[in-house]
C-alpha atoms as a PDB file:
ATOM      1  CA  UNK A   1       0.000   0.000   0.000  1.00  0.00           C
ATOM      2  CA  UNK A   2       1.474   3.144  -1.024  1.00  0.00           C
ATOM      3  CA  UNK A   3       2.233   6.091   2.006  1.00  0.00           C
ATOM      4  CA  UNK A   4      -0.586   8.910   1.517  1.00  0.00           C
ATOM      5  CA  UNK A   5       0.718  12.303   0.757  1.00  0.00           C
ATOM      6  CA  UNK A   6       0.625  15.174   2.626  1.00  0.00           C
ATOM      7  CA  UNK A   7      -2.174  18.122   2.466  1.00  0.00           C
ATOM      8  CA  UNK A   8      -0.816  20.911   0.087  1.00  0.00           C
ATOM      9  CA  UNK A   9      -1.804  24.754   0.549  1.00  0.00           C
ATOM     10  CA  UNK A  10      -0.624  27.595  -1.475  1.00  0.00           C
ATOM     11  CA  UNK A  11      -0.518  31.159   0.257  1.00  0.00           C
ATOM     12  CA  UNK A  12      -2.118  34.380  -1.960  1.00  0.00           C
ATOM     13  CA  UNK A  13       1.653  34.395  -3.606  1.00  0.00           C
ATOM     14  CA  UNK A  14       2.152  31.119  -4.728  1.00  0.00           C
ATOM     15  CA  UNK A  15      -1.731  30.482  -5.830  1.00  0.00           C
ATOM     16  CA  UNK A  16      -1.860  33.450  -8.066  1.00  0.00           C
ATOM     17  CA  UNK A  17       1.541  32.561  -9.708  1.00  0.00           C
ATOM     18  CA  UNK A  18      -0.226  29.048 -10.227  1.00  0.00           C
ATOM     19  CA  UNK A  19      -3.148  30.828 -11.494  1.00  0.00           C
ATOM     20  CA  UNK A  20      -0.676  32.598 -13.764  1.00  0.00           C
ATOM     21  CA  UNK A  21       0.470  29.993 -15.518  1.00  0.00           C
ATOM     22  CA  UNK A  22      -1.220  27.721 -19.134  1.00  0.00           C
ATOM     23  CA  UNK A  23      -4.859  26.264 -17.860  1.00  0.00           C
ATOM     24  CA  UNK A  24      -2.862  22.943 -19.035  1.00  0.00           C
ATOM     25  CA  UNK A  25       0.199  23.158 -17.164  1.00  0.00           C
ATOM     26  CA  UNK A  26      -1.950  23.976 -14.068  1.00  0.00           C
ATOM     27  CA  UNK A  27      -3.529  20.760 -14.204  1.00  0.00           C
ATOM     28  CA  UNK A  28      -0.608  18.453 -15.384  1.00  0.00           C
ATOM     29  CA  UNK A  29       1.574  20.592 -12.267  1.00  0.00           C
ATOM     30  CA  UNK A  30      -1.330  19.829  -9.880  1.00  0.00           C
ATOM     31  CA  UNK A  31      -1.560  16.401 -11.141  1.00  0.00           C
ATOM     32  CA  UNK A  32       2.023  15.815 -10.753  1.00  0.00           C
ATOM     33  CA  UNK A  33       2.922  17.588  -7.610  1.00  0.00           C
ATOM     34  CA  UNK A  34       2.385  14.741  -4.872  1.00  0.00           C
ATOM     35  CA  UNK A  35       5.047  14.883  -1.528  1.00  0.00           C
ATOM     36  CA  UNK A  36       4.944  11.525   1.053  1.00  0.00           C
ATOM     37  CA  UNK A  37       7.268  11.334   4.389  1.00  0.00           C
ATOM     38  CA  UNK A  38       9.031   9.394   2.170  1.00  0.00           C
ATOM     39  CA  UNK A  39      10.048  11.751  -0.650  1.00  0.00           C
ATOM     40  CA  UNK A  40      11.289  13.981   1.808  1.00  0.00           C
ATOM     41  CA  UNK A  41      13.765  11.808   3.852  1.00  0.00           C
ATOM     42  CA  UNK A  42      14.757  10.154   0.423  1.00  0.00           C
ATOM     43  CA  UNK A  43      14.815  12.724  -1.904  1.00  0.00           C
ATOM     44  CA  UNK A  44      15.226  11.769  -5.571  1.00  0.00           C
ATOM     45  CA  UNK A  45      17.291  14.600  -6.781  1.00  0.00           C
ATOM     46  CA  UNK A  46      15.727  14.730 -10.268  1.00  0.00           C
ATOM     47  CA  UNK A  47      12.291  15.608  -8.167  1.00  0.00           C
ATOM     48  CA  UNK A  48      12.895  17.189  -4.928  1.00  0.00           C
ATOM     49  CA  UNK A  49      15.900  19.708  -3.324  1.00  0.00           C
ATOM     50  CA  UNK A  50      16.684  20.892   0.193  1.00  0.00           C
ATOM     51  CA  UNK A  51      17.774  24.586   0.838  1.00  0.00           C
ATOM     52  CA  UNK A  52      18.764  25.687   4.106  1.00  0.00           C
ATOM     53  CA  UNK A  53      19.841  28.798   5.687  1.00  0.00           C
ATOM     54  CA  UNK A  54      20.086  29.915   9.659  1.00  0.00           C
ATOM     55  CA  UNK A  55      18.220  26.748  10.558  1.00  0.00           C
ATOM     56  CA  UNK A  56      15.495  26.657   7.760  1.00  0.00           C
ATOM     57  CA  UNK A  57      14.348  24.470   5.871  1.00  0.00           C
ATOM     58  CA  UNK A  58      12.986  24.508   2.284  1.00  0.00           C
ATOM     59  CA  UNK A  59      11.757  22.133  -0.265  1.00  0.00           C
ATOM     60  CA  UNK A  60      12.406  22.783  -4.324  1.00  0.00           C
ATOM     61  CA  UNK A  61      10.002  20.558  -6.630  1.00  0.00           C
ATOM     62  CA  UNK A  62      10.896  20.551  -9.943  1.00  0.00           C
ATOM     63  CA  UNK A  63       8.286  20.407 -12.798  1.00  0.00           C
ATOM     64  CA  UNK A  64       9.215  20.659 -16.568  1.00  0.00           C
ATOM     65  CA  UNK A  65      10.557  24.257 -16.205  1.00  0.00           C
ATOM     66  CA  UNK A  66       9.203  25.086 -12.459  1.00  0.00           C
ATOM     67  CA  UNK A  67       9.939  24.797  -9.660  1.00  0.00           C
ATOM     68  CA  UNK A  68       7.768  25.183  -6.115  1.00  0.00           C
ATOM     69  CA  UNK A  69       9.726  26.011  -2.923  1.00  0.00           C
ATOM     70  CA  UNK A  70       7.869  24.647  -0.117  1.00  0.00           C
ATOM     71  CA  UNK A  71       7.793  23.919   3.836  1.00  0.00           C
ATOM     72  CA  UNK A  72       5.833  21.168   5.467  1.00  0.00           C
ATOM     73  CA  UNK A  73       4.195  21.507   8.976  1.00  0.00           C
ATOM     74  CA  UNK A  74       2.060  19.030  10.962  1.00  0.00           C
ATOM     75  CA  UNK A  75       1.421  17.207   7.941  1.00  0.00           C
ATOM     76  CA  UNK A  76       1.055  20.266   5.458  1.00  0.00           C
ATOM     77  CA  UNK A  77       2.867  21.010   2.398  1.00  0.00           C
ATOM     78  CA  UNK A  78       3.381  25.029   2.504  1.00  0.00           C
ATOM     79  CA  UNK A  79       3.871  26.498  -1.179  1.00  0.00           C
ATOM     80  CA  UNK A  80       5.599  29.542  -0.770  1.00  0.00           C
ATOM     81  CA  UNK A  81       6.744  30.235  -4.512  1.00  0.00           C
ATOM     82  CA  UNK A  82       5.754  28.837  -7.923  1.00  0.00           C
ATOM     83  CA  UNK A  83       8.586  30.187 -10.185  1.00  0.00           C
ATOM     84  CA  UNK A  84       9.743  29.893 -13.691  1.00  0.00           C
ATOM     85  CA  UNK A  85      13.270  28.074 -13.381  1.00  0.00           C
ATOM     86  CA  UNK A  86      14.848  30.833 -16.270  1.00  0.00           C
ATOM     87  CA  UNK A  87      13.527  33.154 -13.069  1.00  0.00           C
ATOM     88  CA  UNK A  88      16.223  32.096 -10.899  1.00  0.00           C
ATOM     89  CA  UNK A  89      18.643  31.747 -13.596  1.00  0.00           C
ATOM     90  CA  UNK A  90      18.618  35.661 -14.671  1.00  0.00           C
ATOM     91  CA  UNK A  91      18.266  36.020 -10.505  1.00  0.00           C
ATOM     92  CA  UNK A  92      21.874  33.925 -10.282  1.00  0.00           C
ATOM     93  CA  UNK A  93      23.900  35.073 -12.595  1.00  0.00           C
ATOM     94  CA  UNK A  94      22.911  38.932 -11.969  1.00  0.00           C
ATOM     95  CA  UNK A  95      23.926  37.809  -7.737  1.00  0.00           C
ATOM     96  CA  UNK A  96      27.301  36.620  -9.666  1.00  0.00           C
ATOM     97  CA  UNK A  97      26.528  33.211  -7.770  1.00  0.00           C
ATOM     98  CA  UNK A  98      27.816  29.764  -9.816  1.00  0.00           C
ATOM     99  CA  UNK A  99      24.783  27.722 -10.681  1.00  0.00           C
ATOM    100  CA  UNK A 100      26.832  24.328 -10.564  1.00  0.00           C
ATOM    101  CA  UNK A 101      24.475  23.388  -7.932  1.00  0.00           C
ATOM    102  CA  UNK A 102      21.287  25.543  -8.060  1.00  0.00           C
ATOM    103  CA  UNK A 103      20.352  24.508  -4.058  1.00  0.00           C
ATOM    104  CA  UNK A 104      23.274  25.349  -2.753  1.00  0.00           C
ATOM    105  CA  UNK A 105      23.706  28.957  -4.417  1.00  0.00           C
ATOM    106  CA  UNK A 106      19.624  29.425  -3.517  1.00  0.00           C
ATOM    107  CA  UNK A 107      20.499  28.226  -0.081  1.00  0.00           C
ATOM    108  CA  UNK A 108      23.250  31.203   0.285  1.00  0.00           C
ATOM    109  CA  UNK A 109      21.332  34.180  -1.556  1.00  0.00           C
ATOM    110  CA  UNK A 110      19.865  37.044   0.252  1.00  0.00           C
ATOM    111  CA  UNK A 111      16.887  37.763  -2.190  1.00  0.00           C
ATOM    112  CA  UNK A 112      15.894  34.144  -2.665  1.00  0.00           C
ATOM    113  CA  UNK A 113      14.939  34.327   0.776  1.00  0.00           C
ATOM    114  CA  UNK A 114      13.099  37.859   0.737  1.00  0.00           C
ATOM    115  CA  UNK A 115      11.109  35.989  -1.991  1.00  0.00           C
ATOM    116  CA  UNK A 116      10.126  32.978   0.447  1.00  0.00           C
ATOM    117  CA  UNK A 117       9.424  35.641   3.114  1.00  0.00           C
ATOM    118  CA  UNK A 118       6.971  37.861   1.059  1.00  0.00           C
ATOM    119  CA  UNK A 119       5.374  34.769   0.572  1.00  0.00           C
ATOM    120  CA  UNK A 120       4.295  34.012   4.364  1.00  0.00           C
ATOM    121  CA  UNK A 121       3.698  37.720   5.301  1.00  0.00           C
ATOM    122  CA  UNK A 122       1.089  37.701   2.741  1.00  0.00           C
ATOM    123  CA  UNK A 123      -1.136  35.298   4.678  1.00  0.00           C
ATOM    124  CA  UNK A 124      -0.081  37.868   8.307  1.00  0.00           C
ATOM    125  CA  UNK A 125      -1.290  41.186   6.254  1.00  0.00           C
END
């Protein structure tokens, strides 16, 4: 029997990026975008990504060309961002950071973060 998924809720930000996108490629995302326990203590780094900074955590997804940066919490997958990976390309090479490993350069940058954090204040506001 396969391990049930966890419940997924976007904040404003990330549901009207998701809104932005292809009627299409917001179902085939949706239909696609599953997270268990299990993905995240085994992640499958063709799927999922880990970026931490000052002891937090966050989740990339990647999806054809997006990507969703997520928490989880008591059982709750968190979308913060729904982004356009050429998005944090531009972003990267105008920070001057290496993309040899996108996590690890997202992990260290600044604005990446400011982007995660307008993200939860827009549920506070």
């Amino acid at each position: 029997m396969s391990e049930p998924g966890l419940q997924i809720v976007f904040n404003e930000i990330s549901a009207r990026e998701i809104s932005g996108l292809a009627t299409l490629q917001q179902l085939d995302l949706l239909s696609k975008f599953r997270v268990t326990p299990h993905d995240l203590e085994n992640l499958d780094e063709e799927r999922f990504g880990k970026l931490e900074r000052e002891g937090r955590s966050l989740y990339r997804y990647r999806f054809n060309d997006l990507r969703i940066y997520f928490s989880v919490e008591d059982r709750k997958v968190l979308v913060h961002r729904v982004l356009h990976k050429n998005s944090f390309r531009d972003f990267l090479f105008r920070g001057g950071l290496k993309t040899h490993d996108e996590d690890e350069a997202l992990s260290g940058a600044g604005g990446f973060w400011e982007l995660i954090d307008e993200g939860e204040n827009s549920r506070a506001e």
